[in-house]
C-alpha atoms as a PDB file:
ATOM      1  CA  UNK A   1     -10.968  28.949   9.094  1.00  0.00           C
ATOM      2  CA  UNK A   2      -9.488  26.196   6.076  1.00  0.00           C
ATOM      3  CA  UNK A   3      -6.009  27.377   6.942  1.00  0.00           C
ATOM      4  CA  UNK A   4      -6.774  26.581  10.833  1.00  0.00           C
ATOM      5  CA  UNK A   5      -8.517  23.061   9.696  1.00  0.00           C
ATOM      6  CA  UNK A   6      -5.658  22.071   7.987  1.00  0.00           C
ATOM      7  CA  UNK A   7      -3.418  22.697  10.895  1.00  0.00           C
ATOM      8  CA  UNK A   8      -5.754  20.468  12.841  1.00  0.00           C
ATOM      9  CA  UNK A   9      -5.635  17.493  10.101  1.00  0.00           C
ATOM     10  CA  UNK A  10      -1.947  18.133   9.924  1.00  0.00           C
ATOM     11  CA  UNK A  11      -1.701  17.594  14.042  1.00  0.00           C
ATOM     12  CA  UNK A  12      -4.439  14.515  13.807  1.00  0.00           C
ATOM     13  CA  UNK A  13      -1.695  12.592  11.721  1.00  0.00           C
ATOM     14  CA  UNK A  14       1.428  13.333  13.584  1.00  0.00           C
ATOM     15  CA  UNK A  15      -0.079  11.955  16.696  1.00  0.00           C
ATOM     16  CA  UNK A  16      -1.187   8.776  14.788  1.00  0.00           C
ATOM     17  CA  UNK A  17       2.425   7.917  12.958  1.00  0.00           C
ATOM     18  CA  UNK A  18       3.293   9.124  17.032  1.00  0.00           C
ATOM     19  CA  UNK A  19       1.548   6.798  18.517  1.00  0.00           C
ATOM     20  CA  UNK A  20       2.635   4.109  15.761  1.00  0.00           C
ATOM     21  CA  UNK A  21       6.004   4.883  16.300  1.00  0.00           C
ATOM     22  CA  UNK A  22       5.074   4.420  20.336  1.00  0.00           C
ATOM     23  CA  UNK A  23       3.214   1.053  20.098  1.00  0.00           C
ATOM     24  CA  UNK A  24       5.908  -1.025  18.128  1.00  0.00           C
ATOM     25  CA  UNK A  25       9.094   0.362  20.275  1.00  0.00           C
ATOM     26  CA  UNK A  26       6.572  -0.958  23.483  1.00  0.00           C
ATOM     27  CA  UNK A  27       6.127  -4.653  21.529  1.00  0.00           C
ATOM     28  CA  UNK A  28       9.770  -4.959  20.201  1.00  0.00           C
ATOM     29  CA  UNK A  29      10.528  -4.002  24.219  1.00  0.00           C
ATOM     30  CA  UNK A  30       8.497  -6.506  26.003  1.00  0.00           C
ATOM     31  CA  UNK A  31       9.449  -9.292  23.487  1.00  0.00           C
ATOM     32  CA  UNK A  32       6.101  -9.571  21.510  1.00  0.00           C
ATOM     33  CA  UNK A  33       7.565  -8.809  18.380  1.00  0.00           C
ATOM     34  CA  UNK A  34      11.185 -10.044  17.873  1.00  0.00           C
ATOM     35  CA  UNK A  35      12.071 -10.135  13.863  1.00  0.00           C
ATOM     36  CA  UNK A  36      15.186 -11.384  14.761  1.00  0.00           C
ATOM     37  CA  UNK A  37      14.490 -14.716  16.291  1.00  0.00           C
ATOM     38  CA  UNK A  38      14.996 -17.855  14.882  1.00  0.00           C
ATOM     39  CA  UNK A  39      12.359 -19.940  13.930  1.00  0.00           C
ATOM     40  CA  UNK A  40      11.986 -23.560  15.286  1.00  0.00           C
ATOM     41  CA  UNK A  41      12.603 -26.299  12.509  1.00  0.00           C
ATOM     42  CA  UNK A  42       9.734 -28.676  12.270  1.00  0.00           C
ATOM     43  CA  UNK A  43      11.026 -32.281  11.238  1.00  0.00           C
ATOM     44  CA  UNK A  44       7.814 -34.327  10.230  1.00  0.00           C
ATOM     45  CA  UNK A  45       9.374 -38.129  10.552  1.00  0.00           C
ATOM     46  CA  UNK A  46       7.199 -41.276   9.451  1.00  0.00           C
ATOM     47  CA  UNK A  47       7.392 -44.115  11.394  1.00  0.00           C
ATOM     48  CA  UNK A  48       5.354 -47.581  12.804  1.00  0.00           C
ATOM     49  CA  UNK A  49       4.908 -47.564  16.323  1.00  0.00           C
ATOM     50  CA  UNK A  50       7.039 -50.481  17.161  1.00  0.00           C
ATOM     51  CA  UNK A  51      10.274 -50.165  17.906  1.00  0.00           C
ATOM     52  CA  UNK A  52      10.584 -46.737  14.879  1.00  0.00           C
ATOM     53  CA  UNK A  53       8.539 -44.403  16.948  1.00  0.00           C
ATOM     54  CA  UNK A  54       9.275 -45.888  19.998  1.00  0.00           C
ATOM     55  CA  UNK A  55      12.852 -45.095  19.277  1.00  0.00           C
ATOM     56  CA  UNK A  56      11.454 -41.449  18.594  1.00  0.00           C
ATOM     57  CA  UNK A  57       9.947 -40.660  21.182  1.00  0.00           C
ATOM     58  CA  UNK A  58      12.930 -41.245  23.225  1.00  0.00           C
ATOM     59  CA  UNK A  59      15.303 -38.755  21.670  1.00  0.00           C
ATOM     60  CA  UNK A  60      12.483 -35.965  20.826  1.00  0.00           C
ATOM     61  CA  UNK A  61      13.490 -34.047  24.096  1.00  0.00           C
ATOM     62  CA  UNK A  62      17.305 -34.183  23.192  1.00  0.00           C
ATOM     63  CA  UNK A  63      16.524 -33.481  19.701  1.00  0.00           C
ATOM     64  CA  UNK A  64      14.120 -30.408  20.514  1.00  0.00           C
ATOM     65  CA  UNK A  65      16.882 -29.194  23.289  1.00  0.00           C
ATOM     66  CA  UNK A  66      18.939 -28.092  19.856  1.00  0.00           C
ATOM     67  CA  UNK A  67      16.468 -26.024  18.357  1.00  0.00           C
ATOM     68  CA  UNK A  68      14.149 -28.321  16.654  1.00  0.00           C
ATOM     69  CA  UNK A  69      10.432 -29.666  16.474  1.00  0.00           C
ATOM     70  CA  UNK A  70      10.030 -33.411  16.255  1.00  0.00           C
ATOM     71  CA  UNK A  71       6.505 -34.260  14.667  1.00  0.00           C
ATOM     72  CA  UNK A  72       5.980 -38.157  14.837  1.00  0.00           C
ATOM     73  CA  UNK A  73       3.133 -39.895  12.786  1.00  0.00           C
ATOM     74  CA  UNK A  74       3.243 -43.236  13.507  1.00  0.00           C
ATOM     75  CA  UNK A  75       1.554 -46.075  11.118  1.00  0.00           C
ATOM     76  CA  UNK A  76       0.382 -49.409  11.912  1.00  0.00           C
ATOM     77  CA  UNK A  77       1.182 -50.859   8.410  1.00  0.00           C
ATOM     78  CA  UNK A  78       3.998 -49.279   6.131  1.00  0.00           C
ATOM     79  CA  UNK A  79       2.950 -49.209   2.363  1.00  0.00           C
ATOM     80  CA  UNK A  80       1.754 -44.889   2.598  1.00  0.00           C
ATOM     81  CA  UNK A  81       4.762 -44.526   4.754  1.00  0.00           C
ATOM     82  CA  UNK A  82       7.577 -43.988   1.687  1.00  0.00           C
ATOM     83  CA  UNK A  83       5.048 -42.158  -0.788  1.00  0.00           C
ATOM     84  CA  UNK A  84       4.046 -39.951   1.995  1.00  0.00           C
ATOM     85  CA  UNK A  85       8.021 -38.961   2.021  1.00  0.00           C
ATOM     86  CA  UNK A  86       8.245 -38.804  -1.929  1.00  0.00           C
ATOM     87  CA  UNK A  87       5.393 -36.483  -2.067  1.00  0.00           C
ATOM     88  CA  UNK A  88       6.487 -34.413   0.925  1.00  0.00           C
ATOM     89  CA  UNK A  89       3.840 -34.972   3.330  1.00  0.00           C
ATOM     90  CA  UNK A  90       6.467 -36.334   5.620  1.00  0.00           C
ATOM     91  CA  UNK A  91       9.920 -34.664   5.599  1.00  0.00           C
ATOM     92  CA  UNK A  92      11.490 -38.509   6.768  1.00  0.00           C
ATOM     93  CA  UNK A  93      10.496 -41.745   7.808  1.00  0.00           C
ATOM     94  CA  UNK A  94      11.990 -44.404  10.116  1.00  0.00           C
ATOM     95  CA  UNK A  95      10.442 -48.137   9.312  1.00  0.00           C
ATOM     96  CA  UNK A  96      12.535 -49.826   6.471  1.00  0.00           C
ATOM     97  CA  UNK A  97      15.961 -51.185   5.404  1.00  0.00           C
ATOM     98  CA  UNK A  98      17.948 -50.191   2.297  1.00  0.00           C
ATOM     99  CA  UNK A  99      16.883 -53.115   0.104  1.00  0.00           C
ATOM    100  CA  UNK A 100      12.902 -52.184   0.971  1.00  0.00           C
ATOM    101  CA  UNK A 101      14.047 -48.637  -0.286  1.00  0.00           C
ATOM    102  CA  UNK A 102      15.916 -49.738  -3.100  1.00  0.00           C
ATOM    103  CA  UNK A 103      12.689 -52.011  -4.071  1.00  0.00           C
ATOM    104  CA  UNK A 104      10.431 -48.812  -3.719  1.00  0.00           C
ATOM    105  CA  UNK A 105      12.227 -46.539  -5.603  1.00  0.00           C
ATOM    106  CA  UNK A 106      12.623 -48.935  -8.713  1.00  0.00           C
ATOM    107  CA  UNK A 107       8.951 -49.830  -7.998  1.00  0.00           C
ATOM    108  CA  UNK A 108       8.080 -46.235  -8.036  1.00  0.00           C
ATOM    109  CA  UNK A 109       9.887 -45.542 -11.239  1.00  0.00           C
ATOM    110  CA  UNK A 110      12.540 -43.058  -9.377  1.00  0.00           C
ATOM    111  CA  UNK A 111      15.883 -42.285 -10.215  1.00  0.00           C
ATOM    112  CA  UNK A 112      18.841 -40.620  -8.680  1.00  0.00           C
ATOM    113  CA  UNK A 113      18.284 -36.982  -9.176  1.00  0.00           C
ATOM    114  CA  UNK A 114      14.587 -37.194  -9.693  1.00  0.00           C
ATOM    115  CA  UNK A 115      12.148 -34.885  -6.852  1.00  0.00           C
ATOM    116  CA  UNK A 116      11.102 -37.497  -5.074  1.00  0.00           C
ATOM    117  CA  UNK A 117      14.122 -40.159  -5.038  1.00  0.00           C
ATOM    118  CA  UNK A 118      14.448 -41.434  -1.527  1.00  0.00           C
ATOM    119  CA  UNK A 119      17.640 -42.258   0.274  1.00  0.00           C
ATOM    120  CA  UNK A 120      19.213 -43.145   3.437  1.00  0.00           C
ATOM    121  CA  UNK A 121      20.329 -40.666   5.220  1.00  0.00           C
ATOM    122  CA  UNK A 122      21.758 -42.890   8.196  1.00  0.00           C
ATOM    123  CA  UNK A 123      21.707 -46.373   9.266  1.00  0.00           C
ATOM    124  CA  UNK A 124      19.956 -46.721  12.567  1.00  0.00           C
ATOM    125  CA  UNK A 125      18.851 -49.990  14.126  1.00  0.00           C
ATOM    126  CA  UNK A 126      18.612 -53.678  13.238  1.00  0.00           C
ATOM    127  CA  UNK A 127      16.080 -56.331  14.029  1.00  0.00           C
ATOM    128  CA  UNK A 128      17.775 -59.327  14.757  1.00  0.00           C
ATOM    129  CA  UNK A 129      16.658 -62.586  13.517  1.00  0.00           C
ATOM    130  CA  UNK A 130      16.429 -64.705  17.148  1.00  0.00           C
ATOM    131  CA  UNK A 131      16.480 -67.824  18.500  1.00  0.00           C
ATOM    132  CA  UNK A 132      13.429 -67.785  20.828  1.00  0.00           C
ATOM    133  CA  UNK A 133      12.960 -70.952  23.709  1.00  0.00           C
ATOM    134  CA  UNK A 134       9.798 -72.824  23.186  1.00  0.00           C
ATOM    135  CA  UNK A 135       9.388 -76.115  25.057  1.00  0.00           C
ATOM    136  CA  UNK A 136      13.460 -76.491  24.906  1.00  0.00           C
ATOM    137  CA  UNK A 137      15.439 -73.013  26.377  1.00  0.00           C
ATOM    138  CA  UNK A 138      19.198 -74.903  25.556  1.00  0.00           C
ATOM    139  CA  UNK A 139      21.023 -74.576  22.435  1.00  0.00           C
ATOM    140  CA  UNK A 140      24.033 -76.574  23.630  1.00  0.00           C
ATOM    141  CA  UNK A 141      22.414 -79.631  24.933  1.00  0.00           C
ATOM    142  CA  UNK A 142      19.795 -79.281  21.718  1.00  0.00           C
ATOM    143  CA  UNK A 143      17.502 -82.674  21.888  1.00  0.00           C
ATOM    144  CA  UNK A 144      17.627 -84.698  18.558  1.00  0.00           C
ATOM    145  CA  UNK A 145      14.668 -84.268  16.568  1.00  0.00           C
ATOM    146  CA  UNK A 146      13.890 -80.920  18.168  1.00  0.00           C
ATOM    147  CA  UNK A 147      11.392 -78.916  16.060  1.00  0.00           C
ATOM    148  CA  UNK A 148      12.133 -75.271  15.107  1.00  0.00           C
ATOM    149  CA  UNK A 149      10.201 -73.151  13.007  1.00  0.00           C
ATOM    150  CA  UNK A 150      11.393 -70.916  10.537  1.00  0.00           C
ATOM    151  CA  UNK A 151       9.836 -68.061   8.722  1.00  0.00           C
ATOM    152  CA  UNK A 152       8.696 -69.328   4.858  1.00  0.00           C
ATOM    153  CA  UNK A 153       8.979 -66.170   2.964  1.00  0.00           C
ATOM    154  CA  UNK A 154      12.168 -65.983   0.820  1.00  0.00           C
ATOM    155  CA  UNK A 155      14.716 -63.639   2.137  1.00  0.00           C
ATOM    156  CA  UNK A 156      14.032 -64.283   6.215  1.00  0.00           C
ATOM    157  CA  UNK A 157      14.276 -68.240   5.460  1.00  0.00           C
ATOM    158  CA  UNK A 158      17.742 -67.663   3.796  1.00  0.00           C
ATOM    159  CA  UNK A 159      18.297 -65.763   7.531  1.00  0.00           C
ATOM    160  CA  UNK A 160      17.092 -67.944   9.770  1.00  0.00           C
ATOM    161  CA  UNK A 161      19.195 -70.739   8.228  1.00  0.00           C
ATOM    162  CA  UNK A 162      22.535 -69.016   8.218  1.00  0.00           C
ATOM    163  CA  UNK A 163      21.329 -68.334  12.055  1.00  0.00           C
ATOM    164  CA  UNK A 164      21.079 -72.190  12.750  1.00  0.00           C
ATOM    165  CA  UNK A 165      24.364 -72.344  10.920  1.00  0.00           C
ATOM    166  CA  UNK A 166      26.260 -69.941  12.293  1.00  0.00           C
ATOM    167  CA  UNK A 167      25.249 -71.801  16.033  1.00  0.00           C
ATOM    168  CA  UNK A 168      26.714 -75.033  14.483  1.00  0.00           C
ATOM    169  CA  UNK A 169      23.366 -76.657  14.155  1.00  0.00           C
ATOM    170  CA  UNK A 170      23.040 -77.510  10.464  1.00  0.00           C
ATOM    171  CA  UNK A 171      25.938 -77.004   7.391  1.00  0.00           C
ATOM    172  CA  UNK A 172      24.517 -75.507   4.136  1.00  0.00           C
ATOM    173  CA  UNK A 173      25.176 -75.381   0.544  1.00  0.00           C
ATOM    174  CA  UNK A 174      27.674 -72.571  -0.135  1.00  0.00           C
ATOM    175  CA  UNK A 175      25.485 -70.931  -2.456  1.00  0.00           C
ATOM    176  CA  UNK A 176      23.204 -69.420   0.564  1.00  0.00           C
ATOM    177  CA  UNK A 177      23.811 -65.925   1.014  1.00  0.00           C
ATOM    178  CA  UNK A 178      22.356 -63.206   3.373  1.00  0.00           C
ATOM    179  CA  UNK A 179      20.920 -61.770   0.510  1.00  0.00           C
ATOM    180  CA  UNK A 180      19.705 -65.067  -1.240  1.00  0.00           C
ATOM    181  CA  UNK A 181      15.576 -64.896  -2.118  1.00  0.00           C
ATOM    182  CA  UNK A 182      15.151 -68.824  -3.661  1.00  0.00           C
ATOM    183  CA  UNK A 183      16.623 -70.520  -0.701  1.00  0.00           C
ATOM    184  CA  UNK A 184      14.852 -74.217   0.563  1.00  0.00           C
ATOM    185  CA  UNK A 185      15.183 -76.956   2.983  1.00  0.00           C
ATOM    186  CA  UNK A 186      16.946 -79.069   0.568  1.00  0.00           C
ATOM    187  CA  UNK A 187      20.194 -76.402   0.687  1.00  0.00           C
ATOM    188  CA  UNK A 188      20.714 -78.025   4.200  1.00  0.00           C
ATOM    189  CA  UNK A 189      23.634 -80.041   3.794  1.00  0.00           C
ATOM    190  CA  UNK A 190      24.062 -81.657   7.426  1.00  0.00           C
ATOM    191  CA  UNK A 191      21.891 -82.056  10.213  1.00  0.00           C
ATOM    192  CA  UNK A 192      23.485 -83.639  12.960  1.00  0.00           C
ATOM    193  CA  UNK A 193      20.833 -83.278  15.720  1.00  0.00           C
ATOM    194  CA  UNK A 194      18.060 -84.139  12.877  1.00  0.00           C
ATOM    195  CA  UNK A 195      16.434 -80.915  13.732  1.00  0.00           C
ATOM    196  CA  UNK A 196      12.888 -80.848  12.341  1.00  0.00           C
ATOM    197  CA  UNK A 197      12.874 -77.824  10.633  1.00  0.00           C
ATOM    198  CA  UNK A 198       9.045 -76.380  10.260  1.00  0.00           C
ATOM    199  CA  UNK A 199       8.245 -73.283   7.483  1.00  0.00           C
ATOM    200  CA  UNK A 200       5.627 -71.203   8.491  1.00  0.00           C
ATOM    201  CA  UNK A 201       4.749 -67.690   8.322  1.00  0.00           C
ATOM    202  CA  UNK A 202       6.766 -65.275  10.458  1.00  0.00           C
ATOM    203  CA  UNK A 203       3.825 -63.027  11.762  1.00  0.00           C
ATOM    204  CA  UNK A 204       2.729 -66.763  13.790  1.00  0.00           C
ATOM    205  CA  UNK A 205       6.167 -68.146  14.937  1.00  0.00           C
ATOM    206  CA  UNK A 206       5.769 -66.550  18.356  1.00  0.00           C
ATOM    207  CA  UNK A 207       2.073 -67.494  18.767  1.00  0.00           C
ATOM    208  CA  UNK A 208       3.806 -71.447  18.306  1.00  0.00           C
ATOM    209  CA  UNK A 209       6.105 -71.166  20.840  1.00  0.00           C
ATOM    210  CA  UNK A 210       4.425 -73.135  22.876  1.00  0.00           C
ATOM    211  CA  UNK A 211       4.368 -76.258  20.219  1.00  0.00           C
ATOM    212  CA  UNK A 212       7.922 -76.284  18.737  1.00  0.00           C
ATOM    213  CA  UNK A 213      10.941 -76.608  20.801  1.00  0.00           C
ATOM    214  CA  UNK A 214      12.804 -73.230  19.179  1.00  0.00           C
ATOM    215  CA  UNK A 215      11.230 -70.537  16.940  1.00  0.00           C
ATOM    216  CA  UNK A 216      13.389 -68.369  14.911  1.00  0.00           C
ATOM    217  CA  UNK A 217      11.422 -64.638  14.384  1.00  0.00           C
ATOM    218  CA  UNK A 218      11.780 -61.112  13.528  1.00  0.00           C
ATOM    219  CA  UNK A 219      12.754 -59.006  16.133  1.00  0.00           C
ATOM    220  CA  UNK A 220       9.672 -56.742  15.367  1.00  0.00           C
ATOM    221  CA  UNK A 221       7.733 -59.812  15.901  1.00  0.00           C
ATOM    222  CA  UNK A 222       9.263 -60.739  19.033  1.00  0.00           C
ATOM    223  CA  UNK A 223       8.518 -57.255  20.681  1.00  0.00           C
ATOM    224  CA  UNK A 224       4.871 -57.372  19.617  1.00  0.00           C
ATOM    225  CA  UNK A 225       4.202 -60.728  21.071  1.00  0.00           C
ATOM    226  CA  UNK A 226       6.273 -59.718  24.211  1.00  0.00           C
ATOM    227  CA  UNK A 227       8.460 -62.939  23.817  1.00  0.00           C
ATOM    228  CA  UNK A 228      11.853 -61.056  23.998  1.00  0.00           C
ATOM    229  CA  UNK A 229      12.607 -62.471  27.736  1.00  0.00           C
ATOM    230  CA  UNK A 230      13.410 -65.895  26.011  1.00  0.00           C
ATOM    231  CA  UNK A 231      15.696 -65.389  23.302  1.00  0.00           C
ATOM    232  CA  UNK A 232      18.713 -67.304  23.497  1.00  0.00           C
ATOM    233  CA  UNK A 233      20.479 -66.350  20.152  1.00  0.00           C
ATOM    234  CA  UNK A 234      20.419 -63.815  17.588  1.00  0.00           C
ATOM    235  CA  UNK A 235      22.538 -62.374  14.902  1.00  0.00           C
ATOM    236  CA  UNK A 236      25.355 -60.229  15.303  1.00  0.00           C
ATOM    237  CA  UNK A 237      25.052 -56.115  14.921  1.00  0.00           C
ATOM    238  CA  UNK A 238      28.300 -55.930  13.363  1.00  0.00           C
ATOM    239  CA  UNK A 239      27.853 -58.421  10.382  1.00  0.00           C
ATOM    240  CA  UNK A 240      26.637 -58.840   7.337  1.00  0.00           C
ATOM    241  CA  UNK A 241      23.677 -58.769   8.362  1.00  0.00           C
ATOM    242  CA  UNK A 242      22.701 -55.944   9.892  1.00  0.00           C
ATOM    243  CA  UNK A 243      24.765 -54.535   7.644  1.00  0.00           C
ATOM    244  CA  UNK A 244      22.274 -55.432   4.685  1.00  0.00           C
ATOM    245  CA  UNK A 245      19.009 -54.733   6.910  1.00  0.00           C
ATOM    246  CA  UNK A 246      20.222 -52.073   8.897  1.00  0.00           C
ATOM    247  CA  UNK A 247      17.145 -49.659   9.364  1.00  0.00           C
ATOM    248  CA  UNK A 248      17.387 -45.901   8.213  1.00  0.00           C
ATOM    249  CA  UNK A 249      16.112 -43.046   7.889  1.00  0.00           C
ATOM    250  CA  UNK A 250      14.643 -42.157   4.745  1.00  0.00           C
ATOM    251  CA  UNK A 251      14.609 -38.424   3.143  1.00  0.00           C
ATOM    252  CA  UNK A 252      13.524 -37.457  -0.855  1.00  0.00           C
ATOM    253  CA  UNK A 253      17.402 -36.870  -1.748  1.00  0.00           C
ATOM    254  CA  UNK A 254      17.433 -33.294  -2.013  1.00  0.00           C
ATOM    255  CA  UNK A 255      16.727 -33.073   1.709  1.00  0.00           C
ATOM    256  CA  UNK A 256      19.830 -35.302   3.132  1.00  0.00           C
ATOM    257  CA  UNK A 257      21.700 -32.380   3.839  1.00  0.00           C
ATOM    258  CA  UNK A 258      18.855 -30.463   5.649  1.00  0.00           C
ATOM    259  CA  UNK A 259      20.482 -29.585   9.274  1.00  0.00           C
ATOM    260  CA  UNK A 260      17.328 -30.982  11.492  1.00  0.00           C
ATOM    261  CA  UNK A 261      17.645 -34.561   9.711  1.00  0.00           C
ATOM    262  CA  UNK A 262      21.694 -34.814   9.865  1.00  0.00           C
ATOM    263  CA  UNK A 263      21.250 -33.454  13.857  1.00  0.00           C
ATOM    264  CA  UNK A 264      18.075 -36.441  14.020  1.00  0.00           C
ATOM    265  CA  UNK A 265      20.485 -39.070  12.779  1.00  0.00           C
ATOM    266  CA  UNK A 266      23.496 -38.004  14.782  1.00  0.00           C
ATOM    267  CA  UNK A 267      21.330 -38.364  18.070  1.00  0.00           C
ATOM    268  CA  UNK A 268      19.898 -41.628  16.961  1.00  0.00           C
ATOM    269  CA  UNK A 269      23.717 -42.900  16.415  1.00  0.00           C
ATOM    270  CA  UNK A 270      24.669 -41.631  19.711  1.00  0.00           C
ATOM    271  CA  UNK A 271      25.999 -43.902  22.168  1.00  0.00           C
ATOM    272  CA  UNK A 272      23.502 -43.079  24.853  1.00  0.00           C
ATOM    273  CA  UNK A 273      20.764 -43.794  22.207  1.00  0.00           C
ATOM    274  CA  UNK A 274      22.767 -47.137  21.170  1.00  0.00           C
ATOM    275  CA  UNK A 275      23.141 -48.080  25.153  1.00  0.00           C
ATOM    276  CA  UNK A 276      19.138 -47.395  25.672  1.00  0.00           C
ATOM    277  CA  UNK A 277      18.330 -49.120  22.569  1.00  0.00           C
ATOM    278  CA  UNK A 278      20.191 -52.451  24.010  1.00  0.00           C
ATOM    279  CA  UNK A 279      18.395 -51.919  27.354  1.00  0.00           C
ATOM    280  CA  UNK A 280      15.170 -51.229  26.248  1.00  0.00           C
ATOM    281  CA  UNK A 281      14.867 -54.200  23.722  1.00  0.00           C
ATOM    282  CA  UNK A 282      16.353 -56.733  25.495  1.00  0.00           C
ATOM    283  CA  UNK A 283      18.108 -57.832  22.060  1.00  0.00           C
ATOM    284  CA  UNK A 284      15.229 -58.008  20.042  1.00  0.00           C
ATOM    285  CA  UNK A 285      16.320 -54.587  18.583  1.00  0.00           C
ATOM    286  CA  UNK A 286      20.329 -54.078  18.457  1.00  0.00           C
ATOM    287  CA  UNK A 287      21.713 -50.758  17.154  1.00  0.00           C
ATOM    288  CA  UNK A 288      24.120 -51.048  13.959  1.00  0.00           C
ATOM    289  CA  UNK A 289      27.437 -50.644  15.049  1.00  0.00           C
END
């Protein structure tokens, strides 16, 4: 009788491993288990809604059509955006230029080879410093004494200055650069149409359209305030500028090689991206070229 109810124990596990065996051939088969497959890369990218994740949106099919997942978390303001990247929270982020970066780093105590150094890992748009139509739309038959209002803060009022300039409008002392953070009205060395030449802050330019002849503003500001239809001027893509303020992408340093970010950036620097970018902005946003 034991040696018989061994037999039976013995049997009772055979058809088990059987039946094992039986189930995982019939999942592998069907496709519900496949070991080999390759997993989809999640890329976790930073931005602020206007024009970053705009931008993002528009390549995230092409992007996911080679394999990857495109995860956008979009901020209305930006200063979470780069210590959300440093801390890995975000694998990337879209919403600066490289002297913003270089400020946060050196503000965040990082150096080159530390975890959670950031760096660019391609150059991707500009925003364009413009010369928007307010109650005057013609820069070659400027009135004299027409008003035009400039951004105050440091770096965008050395812009806006060489922008006049560069039109022929006003001369200026040789020491203004692109770069230049200490620049004032009195670095204006000629003003042949006696432009009236109003600082204010750059967030409220377009809201003053309306009062001032010309109004020289952000390109980010433009698109919010839906002005873009009347720009007449703006700076060049393939300058100094947008050299210098050329926005990137941003990845901790030890991720710039990662294969999602470099296939990200190489969409993003496409020429169908750069073509929909000019389109879609209407100059307020210019790709760097």
């Amino acid at each position: 009788k034991l040696e018989k109810e061994i037999k039976i124990m013995k049997l009772s596990k055979l058809v088990k491993v059987v039946a094992s065996a039986g189930l995982a051939l019939s999942l592998v088969a069907t496709g519900t288990v496949n070991t080999s497959a390759k997993e989809t890369k999640t890329l976790v990218v930073g931005a602020t809604t206007s024009p970053h994740a705009i931008i993002l949106k528009h390549v995230k099919k092409e992007f996911e059509k080679q394999g990857y997942k495109l995860e956008i978390k979009e901020f209305s303001d930006y200063p979470q955006i780069d210590p959300s990247t440093t801390d890995g929270s975000l694998d990337a982020n879209y919403f600066q230029h490289q002297p913003y970066l270089t400020s946060y780093n050196k503000d965040a105590k990082l150096k080159k080879g530390d975890d959670g150094y950031l760096v660019s890992a391609g150059k991707i748009h500009f925003e364009p410093m413009g010369i928007y139509a307010g109650k005057s739309n013609d820069l070659d038959n400027i009135p004299d004494g027409a008003q035009v209002a400039i951004p105050n803060d440091a770096s965008n009022e050395a812009r806006a200055l060489l922008l006049l300039k560069d039109k022929g409008l006003i001369t200026l002392d040789d020491s203004v650069k692109v770069t230049s953070t200490n620049v004032t009205l009195k670095q204006v060395t000629s003003n042949p149409h006696n432009l009236d030449i109003v600082e204010m802050d750059g967030a409220q330019i377009a809201s003053k359209l309306p009062d001032v002849d010309f109004g020289i503003i952000n390109g980010n500001y433009a698109l919010d305030a839906k002005v873009t239809d009347s720009l007449l001027a703006s700076e060049a893509s393939d300058g100094e500028v947008a050299n210098t303020y050329g926005n990137v992408i941003a990845v901790k340093e030890s991720n710039k090689n990662n294969k999602a970010v470099k296939a990200l950036v190489k969409i993003l620097k496409s020429d169908k991206t750069k073509e929909w970018i000019k389109t879609k902005f209407k100059g307020s946003v210019l790709p760097v070229e």
